[in-house]
Protein backbone atom coordinates (compact mmCIF):
# COMPACT_ATOMS: atom_id res chain seq x y z
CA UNK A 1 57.17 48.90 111.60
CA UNK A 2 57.48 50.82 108.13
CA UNK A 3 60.97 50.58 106.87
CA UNK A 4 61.18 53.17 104.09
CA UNK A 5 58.44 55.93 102.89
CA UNK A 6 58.75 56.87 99.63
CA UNK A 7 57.89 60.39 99.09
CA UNK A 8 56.16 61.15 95.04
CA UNK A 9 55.60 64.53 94.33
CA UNK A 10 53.32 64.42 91.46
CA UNK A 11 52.08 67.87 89.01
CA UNK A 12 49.76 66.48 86.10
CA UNK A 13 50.57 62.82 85.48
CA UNK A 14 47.90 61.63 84.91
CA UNK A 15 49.30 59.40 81.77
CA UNK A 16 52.46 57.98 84.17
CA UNK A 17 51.39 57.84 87.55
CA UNK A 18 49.84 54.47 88.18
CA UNK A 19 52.56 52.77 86.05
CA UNK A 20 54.80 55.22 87.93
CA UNK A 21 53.45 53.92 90.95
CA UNK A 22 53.25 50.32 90.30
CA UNK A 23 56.96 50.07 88.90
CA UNK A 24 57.94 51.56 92.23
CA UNK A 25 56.38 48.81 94.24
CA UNK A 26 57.81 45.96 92.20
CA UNK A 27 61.06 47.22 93.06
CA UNK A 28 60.87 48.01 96.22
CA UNK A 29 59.24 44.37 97.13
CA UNK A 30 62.43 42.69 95.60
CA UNK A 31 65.25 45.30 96.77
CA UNK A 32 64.19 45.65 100.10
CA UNK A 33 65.75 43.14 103.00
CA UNK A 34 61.77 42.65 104.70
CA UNK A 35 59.40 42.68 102.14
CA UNK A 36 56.38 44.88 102.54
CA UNK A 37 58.46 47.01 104.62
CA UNK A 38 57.20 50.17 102.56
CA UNK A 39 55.03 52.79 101.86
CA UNK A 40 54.64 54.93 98.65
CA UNK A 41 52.94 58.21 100.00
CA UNK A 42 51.69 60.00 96.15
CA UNK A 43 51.49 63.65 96.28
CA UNK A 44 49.41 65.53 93.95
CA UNK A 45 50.71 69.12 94.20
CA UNK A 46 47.31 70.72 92.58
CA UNK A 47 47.27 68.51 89.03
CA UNK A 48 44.96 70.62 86.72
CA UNK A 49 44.26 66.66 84.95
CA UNK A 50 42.86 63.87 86.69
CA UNK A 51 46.28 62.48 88.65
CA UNK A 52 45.07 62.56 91.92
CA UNK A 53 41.93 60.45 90.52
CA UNK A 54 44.77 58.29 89.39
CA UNK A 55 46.40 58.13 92.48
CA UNK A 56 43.25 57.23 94.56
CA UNK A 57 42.53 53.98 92.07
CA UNK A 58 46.10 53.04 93.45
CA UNK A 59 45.04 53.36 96.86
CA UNK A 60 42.03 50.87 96.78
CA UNK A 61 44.17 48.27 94.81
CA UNK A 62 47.59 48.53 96.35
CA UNK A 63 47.59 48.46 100.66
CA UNK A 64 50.96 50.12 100.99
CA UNK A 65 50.53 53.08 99.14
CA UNK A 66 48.77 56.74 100.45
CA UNK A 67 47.73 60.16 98.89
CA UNK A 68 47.87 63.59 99.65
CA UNK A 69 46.14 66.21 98.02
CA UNK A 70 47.14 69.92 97.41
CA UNK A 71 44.90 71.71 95.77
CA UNK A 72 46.82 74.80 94.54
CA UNK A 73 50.42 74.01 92.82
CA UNK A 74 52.55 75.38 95.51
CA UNK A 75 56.05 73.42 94.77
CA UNK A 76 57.95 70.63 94.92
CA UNK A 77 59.31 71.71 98.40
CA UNK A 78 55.87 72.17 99.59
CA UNK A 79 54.55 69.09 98.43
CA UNK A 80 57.05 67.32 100.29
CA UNK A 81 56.76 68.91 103.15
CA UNK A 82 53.04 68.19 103.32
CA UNK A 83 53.75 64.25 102.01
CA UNK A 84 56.13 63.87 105.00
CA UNK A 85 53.54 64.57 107.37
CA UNK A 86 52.25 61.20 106.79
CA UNK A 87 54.52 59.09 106.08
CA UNK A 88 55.78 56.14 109.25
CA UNK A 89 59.13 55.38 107.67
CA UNK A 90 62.72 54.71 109.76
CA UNK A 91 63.92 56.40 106.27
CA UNK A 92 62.30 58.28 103.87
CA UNK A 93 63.05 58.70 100.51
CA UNK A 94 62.39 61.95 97.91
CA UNK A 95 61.42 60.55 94.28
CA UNK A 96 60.46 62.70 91.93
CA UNK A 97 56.67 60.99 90.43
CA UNK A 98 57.73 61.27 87.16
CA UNK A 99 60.64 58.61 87.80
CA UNK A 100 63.11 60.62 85.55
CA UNK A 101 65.90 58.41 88.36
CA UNK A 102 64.59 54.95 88.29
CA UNK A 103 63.33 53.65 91.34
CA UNK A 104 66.00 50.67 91.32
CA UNK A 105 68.54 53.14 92.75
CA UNK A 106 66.94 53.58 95.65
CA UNK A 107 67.77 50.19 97.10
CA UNK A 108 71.59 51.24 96.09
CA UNK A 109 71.51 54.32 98.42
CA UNK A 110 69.85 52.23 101.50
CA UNK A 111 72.82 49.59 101.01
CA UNK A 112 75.41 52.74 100.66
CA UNK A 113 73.72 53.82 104.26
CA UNK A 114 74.05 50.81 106.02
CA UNK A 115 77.79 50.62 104.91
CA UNK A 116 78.36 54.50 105.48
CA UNK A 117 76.05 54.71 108.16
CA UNK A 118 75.69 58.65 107.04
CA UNK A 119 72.24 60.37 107.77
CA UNK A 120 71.36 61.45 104.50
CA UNK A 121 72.36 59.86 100.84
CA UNK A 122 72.33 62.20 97.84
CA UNK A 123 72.35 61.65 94.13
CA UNK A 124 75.16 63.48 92.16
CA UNK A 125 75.41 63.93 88.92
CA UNK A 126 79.12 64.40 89.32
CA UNK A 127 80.05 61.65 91.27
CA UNK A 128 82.39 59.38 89.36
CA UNK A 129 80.36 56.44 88.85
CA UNK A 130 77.35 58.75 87.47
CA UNK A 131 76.20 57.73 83.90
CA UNK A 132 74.75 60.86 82.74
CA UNK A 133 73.36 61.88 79.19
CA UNK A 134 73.46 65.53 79.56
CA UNK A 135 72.77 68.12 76.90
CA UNK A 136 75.43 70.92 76.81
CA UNK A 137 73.28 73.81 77.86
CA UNK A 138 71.96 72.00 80.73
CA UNK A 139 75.67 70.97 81.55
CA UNK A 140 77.22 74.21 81.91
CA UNK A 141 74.27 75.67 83.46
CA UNK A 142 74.90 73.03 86.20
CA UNK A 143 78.31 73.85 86.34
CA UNK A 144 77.47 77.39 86.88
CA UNK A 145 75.22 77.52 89.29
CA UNK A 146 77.38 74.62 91.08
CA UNK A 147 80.27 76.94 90.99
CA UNK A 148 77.71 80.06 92.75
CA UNK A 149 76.18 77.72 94.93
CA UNK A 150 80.29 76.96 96.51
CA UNK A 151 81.19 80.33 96.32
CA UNK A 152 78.66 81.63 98.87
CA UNK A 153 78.06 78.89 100.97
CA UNK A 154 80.36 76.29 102.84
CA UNK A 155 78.14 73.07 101.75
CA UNK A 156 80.74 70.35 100.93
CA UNK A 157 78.35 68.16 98.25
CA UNK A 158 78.82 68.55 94.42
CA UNK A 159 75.30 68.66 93.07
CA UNK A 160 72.32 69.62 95.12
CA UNK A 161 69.62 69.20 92.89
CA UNK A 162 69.35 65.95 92.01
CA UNK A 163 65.59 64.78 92.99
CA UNK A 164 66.53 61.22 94.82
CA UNK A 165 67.29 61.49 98.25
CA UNK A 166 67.61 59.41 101.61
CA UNK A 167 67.00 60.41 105.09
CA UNK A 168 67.14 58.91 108.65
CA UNK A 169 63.72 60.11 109.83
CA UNK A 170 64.87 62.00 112.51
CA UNK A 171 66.64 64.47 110.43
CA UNK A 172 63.49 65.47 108.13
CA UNK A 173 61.82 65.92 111.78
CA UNK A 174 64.32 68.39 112.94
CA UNK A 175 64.82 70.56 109.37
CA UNK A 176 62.02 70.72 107.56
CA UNK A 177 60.00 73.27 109.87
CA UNK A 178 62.38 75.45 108.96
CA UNK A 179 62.63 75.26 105.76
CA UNK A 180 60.62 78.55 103.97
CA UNK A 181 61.55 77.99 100.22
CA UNK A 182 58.52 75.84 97.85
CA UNK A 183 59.68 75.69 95.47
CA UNK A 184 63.42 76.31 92.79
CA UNK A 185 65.84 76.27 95.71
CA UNK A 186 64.13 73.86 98.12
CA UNK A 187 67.44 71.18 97.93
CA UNK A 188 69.58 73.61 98.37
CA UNK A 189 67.76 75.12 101.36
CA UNK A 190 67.38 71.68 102.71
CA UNK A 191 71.11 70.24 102.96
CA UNK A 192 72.38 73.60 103.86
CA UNK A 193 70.03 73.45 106.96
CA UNK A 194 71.21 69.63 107.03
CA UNK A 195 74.92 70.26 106.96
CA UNK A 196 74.68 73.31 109.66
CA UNK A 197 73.04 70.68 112.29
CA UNK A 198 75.90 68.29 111.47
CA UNK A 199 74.42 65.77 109.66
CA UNK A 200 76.85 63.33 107.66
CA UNK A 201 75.55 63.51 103.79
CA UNK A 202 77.03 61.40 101.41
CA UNK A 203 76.85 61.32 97.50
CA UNK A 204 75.75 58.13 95.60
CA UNK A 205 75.99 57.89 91.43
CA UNK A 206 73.03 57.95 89.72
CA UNK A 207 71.81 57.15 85.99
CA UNK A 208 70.15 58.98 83.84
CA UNK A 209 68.84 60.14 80.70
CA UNK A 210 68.19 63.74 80.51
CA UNK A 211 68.13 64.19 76.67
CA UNK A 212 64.91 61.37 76.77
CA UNK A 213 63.41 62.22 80.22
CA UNK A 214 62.97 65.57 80.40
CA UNK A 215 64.19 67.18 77.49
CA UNK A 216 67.17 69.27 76.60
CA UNK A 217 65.32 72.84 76.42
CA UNK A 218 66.27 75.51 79.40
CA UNK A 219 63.65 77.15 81.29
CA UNK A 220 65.11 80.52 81.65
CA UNK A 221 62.26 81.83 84.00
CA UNK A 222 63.18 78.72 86.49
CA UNK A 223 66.76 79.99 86.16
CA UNK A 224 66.02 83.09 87.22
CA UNK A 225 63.80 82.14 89.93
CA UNK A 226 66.69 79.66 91.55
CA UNK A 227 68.80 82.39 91.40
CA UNK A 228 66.78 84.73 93.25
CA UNK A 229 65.48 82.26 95.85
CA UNK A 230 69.48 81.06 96.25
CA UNK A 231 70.12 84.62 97.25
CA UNK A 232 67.09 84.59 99.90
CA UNK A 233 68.76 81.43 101.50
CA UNK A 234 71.95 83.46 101.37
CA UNK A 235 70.61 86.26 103.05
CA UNK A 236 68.44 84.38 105.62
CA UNK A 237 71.57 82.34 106.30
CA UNK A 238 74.42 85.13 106.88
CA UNK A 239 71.78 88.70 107.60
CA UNK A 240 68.94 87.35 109.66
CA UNK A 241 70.52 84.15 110.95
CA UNK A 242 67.00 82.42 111.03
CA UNK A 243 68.35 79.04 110.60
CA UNK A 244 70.43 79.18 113.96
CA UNK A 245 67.19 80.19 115.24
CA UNK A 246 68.46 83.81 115.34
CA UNK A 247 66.18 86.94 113.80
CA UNK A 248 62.96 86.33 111.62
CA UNK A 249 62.24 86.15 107.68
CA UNK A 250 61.29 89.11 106.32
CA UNK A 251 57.35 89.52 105.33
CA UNK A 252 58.11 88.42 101.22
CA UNK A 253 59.58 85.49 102.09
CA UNK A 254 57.24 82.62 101.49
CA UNK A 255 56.68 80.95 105.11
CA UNK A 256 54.23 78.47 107.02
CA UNK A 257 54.36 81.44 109.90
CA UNK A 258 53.09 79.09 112.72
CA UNK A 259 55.66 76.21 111.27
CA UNK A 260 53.44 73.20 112.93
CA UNK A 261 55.29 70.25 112.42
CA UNK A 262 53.95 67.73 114.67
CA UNK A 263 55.40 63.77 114.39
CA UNK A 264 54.22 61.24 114.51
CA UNK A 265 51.33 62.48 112.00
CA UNK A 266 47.84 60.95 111.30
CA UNK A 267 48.58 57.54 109.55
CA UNK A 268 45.01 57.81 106.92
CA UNK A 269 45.49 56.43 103.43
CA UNK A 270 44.58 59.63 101.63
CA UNK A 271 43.87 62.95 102.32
């Protein structure tokens, strides 16, 4: 039985992704207790270069690893979504393909959930033993939208955006059909749906380089976006109570309307 499925959303990485890839696997084969006891499931979320080309060369040399295509750039949230559908894991794991949090961590927050025993580990920027470099714009926009983000909803974590994440299967199972956001304010929409179920989450530290990885510019158009699409989790949450199963999203809200989730899926190398 699969351990752990590793879930790589990939956009246009076509430079990275098969050293991305490979790094992944060597440390996964020496952090994990049974060895070969994973699965990397790449997800090419409509690359414009040749990634998912890429990412099928990795699938004819390496046996534990799978694609999935998208072919229109719909979203992180999306692409995950989609990647879960095949993917056999006890736990699955969300790591972003462009392994701006280094794979190693991931065997950190598997021991933190066999000592917690919590459904769902979390990265945090602001947990204590975080080494972060941070540019100051990027800081206090954190801080701000942190500071929204705990004004208008009761979700007791400190940072919700960091891309590395754990999960017991069974909770991705029951949340993500409901889930309606692709793409800015898919974490958030995701452990608010967690925490409302009563799911234990716990925060792990993380380390990482933000001013080398991705760069210290602000994309105001993103901030804008996860501002707006924070609101429509607001208002889905508290107006139309569609998480507690209660009302319906409105007809702008982006939605799978038929929200067929079926588990276990299809277990193909590549789609």
């Amino acid at each position: 039985m699969v351990e752990l499925s590793v879930l790589m959303p990939c956009h246009n990485e076509t430079r990275i992704i098969r050293r991305n890839i490979k790094t992944t696997m060597d440390v996964l084969g020496r952090s994990l207790p049974t060895p070969g006891s994973y699965e990397i499931i790449a997800i090419d979320d409509g690359s414009t270069d040749s990634t998912y080309t890429k990412m099928k060369r990795c699938v004819e040399d390496f046996d534990n690893v799978k694609t999935v295509r998208i072919r229109k750039n719909s979203g992180k949230g999306h692409a995950l979504k989609e990647g879960f559908k095949h993917a056999e894991g006890r736990f699955v794991v969300f790591l972003d393909g462009d392994l701006d949090l280094h794979p190693s961590l991931i065997g950190q927050f598997m021991e933190q959930q066999r000592a917690t025993k919590a459904d769902v580990i979390i990265g945090s920027k602001r947990h204590p033993g975080s080494k972060i470099n941070y540019p100051s714009g990027r800081r206090a926009l954190s801080a701000l939208y942190h500071g929204f983000v705990s004004a208008i909803f009761d979700l007791d974590v400190t940072d919700s955006q960091v891309g590395l994440k754990l999960f017991k299967r069974e909770v991705l199972e029951s949340v993500l059909p409901r889930l309606l956001v692709k793409r800015y304010a898919f974490d958030l929409e995701l452990l608010i749906n967690i925490s409302a179920q009563g799911y234990t989450i716990v925060e792990a530290p993380i380390e990482m380089d933000f001013i080398t990885t991705v760069g210290s510019d602000v994309d105001l158009y993103a901030v804008g976006r996860m501002l707006l699409d924070t609101c429509a989790v607001f208002y889905r949450k508290n107006v139309l109570h569609y998480y507690n199963g209660q009302g319906r999203p409105s007809s702008n809200d982006e939605k799978d309307p038929k929200n067929e989730y079926k588990y276990p899926r299809p277990h193909n190398k590549s789609t």
